[in-house]
N, C-alpha and C. Protein backbone atom coordinates (compact mmCIF):
# COMPACT_ATOMS: atom_id res chain seq x y z
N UNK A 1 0.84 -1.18 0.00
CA UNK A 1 0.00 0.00 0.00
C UNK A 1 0.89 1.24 0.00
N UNK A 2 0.56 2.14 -0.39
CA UNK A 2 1.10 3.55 -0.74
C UNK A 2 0.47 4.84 0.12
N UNK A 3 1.13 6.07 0.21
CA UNK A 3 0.48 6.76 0.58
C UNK A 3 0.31 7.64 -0.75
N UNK A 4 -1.06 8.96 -0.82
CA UNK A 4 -1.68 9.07 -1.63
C UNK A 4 -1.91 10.78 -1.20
N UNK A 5 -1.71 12.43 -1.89
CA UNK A 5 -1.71 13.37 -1.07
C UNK A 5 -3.21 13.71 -1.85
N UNK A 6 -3.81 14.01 -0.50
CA UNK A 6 -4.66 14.66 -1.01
C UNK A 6 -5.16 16.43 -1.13
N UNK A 7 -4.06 16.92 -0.33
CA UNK A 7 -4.08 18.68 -0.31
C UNK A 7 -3.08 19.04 0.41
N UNK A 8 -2.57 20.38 0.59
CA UNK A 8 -1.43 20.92 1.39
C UNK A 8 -2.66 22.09 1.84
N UNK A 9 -1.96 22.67 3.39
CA UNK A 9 -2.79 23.60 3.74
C UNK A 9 -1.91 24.02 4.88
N UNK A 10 -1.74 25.60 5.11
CA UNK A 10 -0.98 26.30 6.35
C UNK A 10 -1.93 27.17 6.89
N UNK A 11 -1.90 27.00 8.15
CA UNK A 11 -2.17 28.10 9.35
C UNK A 11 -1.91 29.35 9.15
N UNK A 12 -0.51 29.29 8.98
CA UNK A 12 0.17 30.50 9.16
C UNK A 12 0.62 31.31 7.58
N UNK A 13 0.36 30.47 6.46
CA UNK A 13 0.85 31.19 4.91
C UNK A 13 0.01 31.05 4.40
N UNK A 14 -0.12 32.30 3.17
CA UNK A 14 -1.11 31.64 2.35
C UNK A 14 -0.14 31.22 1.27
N UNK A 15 -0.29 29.87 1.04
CA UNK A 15 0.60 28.73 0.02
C UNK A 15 0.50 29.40 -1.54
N UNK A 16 -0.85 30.08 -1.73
CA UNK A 16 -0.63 30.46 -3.35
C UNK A 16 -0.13 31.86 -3.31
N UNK A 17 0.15 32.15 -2.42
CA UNK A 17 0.67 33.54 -2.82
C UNK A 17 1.90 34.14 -1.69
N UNK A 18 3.16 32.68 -1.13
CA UNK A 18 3.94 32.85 -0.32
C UNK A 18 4.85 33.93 -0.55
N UNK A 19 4.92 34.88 -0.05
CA UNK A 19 6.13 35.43 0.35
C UNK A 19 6.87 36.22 0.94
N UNK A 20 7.73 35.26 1.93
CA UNK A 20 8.22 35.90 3.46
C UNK A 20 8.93 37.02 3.08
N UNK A 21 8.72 37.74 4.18
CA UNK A 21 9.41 39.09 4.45
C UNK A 21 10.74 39.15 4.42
N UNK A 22 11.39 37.92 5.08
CA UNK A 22 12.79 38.04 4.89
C UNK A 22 13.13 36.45 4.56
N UNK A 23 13.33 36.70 3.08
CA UNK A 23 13.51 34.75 2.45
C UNK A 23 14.56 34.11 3.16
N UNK A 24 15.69 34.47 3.91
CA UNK A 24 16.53 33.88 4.89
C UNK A 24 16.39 33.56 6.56
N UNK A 25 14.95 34.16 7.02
CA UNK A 25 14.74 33.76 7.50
C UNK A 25 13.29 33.42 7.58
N UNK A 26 12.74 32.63 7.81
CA UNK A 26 11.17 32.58 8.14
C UNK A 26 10.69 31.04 8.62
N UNK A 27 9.66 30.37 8.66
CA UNK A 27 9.26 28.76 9.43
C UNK A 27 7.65 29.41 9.20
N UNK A 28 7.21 27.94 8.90
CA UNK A 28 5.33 28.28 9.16
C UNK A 28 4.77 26.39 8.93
N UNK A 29 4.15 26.31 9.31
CA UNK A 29 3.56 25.08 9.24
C UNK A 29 3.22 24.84 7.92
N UNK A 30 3.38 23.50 7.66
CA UNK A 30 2.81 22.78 6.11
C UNK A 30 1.90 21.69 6.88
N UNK A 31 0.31 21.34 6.41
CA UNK A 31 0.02 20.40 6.59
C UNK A 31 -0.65 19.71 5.07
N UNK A 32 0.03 18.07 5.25
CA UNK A 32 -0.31 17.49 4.24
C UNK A 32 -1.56 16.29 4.43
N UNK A 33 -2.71 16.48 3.63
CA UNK A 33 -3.49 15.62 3.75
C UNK A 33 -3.10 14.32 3.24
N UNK A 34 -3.22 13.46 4.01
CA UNK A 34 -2.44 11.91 2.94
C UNK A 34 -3.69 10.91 3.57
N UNK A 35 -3.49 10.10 2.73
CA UNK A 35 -4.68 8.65 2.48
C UNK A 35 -4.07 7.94 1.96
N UNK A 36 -4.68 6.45 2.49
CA UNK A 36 -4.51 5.33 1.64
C UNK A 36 -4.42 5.17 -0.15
N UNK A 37 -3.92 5.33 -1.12
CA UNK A 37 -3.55 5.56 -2.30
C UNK A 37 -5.14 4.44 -3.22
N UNK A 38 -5.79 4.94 -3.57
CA UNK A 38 -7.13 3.87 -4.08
C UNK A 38 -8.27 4.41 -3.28
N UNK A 39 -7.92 4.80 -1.98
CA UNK A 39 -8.89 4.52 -0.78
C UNK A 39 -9.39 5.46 -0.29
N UNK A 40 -9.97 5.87 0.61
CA UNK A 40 -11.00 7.00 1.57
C UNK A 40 -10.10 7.20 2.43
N UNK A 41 -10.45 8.52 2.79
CA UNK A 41 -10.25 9.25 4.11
C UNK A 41 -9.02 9.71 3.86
N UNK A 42 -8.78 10.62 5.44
CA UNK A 42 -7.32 11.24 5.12
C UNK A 42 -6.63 11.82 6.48
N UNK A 43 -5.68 11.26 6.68
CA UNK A 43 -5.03 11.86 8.30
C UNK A 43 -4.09 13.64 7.93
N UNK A 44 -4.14 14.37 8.36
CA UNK A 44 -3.25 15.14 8.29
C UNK A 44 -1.69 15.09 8.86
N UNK A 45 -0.97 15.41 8.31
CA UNK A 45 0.78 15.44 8.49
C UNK A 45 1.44 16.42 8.18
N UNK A 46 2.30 16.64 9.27
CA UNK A 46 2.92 18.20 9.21
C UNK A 46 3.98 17.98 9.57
N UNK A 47 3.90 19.31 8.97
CA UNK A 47 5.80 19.92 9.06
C UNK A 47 6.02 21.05 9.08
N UNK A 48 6.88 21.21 9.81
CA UNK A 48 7.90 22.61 10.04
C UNK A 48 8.63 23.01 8.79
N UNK A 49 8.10 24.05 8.56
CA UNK A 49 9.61 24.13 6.95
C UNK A 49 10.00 25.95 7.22
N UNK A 50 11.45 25.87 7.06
CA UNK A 50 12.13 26.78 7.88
C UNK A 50 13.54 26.95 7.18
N UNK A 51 13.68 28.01 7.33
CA UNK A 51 15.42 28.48 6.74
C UNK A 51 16.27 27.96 7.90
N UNK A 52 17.84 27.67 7.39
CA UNK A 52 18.24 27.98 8.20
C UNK A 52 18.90 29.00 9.24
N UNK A 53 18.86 30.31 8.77
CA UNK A 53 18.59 31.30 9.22
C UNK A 53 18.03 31.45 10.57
N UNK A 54 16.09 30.98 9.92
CA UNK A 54 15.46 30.95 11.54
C UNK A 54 16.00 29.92 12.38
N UNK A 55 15.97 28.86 11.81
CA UNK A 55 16.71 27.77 12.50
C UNK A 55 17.67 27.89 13.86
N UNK A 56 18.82 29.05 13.30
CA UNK A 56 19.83 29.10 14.06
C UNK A 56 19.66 30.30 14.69
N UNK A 57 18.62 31.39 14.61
CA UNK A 57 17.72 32.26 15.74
C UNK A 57 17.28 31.45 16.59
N UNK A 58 16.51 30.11 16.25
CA UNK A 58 16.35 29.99 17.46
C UNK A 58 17.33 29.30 18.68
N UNK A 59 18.20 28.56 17.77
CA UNK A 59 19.19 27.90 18.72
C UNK A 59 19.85 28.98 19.36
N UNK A 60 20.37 30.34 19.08
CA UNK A 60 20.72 31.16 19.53
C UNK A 60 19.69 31.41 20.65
N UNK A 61 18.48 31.91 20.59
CA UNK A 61 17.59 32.14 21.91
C UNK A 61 17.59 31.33 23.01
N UNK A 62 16.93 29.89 22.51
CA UNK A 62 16.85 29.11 23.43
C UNK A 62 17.89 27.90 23.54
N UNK A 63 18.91 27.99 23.00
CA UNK A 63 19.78 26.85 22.88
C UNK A 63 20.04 25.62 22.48
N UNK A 64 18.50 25.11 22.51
CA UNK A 64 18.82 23.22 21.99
C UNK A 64 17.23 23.59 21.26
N UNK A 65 17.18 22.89 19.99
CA UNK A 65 15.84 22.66 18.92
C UNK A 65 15.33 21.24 18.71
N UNK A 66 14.70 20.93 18.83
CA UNK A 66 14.33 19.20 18.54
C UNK A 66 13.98 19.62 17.01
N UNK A 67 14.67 18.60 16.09
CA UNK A 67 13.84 18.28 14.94
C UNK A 67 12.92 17.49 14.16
N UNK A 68 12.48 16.69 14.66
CA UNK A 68 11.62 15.54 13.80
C UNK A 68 10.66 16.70 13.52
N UNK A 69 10.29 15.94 12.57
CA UNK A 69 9.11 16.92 11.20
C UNK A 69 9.54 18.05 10.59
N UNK A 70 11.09 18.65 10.65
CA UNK A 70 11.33 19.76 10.51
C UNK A 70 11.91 19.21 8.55
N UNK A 71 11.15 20.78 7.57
CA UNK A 71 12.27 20.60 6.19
C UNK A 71 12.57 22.00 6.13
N UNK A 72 14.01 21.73 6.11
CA UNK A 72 14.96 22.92 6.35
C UNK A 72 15.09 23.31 4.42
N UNK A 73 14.88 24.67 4.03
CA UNK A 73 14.95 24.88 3.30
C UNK A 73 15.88 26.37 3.05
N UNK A 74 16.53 26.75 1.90
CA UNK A 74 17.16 27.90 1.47
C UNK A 74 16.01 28.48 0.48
N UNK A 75 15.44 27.97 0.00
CA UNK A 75 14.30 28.22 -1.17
C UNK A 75 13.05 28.74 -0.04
N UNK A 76 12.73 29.90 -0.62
CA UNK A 76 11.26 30.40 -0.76
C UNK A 76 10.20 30.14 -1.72
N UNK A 77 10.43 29.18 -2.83
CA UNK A 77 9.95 28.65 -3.56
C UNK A 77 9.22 27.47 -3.06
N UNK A 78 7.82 28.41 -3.41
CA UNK A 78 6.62 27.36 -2.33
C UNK A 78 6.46 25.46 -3.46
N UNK A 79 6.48 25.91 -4.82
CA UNK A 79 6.20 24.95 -5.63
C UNK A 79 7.36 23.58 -5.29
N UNK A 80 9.00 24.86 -5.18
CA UNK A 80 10.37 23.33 -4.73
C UNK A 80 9.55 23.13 -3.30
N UNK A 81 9.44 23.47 -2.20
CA UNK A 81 9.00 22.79 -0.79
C UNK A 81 8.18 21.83 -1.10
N UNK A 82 6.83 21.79 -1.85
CA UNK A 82 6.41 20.99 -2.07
C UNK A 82 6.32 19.81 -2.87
N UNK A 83 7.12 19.92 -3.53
CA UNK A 83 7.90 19.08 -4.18
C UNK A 83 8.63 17.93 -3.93
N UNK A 84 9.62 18.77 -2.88
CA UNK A 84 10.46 17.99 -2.09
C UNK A 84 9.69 16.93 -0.76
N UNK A 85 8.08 17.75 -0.42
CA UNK A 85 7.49 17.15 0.77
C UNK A 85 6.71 15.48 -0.23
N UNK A 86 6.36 16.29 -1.10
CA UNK A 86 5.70 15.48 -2.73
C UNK A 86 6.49 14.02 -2.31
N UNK A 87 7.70 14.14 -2.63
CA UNK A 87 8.54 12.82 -2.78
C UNK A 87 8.82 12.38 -1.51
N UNK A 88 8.90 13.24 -0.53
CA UNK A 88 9.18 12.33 0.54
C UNK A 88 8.01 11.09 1.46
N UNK A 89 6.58 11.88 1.01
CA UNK A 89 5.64 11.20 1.43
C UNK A 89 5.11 10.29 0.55
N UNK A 90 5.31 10.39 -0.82
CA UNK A 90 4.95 9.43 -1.74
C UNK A 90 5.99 8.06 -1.75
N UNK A 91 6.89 8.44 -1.35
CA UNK A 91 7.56 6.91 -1.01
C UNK A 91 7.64 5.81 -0.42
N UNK A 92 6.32 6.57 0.91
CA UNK A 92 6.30 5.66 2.01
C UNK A 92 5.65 4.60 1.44
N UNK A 93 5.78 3.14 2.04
CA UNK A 93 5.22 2.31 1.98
C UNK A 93 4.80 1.27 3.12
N UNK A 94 4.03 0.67 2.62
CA UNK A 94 3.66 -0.75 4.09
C UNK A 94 2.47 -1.19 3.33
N UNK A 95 2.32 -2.50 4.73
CA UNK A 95 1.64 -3.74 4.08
C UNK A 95 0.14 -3.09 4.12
N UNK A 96 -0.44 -2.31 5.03
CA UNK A 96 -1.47 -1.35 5.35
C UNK A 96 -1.26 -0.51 5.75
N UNK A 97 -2.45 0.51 6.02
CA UNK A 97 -2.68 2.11 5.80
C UNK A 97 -2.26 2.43 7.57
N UNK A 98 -1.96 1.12 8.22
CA UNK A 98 -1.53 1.49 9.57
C UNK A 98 0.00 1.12 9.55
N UNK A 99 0.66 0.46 8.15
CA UNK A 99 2.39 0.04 8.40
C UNK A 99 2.53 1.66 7.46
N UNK A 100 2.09 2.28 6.86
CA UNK A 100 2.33 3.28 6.29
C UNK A 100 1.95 4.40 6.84
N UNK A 101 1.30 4.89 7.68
CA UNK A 101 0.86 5.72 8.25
C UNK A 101 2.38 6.14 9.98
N UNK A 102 2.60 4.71 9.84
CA UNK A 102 4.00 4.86 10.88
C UNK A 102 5.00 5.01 10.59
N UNK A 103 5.10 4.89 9.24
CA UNK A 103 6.89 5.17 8.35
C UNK A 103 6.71 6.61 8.22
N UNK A 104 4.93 7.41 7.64
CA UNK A 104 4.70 8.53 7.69
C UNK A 104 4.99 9.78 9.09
N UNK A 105 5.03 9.06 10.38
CA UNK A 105 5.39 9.46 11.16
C UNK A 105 6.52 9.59 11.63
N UNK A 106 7.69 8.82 10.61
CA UNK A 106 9.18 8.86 11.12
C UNK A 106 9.55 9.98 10.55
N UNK A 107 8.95 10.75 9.32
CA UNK A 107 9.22 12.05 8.69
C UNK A 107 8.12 13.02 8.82
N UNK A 108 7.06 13.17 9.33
CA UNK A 108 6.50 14.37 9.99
C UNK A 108 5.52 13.74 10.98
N UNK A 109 4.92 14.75 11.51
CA UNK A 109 3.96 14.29 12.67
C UNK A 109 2.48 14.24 12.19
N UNK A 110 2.13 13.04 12.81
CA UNK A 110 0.87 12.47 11.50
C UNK A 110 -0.47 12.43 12.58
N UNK A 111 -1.48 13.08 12.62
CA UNK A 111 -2.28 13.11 13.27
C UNK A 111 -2.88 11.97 14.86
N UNK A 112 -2.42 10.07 13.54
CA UNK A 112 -2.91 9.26 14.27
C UNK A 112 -1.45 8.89 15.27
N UNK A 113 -0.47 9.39 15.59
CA UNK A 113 0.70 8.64 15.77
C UNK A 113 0.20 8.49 16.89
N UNK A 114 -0.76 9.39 18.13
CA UNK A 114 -0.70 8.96 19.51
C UNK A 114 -1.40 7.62 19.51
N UNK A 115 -1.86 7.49 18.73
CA UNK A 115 -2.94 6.19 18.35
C UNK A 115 -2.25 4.91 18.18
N UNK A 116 -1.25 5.50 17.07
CA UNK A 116 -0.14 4.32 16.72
C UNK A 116 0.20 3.75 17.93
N UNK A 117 0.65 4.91 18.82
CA UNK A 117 1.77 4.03 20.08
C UNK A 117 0.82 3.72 20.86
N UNK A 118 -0.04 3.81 21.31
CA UNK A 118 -1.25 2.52 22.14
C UNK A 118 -1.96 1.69 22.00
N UNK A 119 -1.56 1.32 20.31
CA UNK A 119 -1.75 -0.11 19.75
C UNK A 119 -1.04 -0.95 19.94
């Protein structure tokens, strides 16, 4: 089984008409709708996507950053981010929409993961 996107959507940008104030530095949420590839429904999965610029503002402020879900980018080019998110989630695979939905969680944070770990 495959995963399958069904939309991108941010909180904080508007995606068709991105563009940060300062292209070296900036971060805003990406969320990607993904589903079973054939199939219904759809969990959301996100990510951090961020210069490194901001990146290293913040290690400067607060000192230590956790990254899982983070795509560090030099591009303000909303079409390459997604692109790059494009291929990374279309690769996942598993035997079902629950072995794929947990490989989906090793590269961003996927709605069902608290779910995952109390199965």
């Amino acid at each position: 089984m495959r995963a399958s996107i069904r939309g991108y959507s941010s909180p904080d940008v508007d995606l068709d008409n991105f563009a940060p104030e300062d292209p070296e530095r900036f971060a805003f949420l990406l969320q990607v709708l993904v589903g079973p590839e054939g199939g219904i429904g759809a969990e959301s999965l996100s990510f951090t996507v961020c210069t490194p610029g901001h990146l290293s503002s913040l290690v400067d402020e607060i000192g230590t950053v956790p990254g899982h879900g983070l795509v560090i980018t030099k591009s303000c080019d909303i079409d390459e981010i997604i692109a790059i998110v494009d291929r990374m989630v279309l690769r996942q695979t598993g035997e079902d929409w629950r072995a794929v939905a947990k490989n989906l969680g090793r590269i961003g944070i996927i709605e069902s993961e608290d779910l995952l770990m109390t199965r």
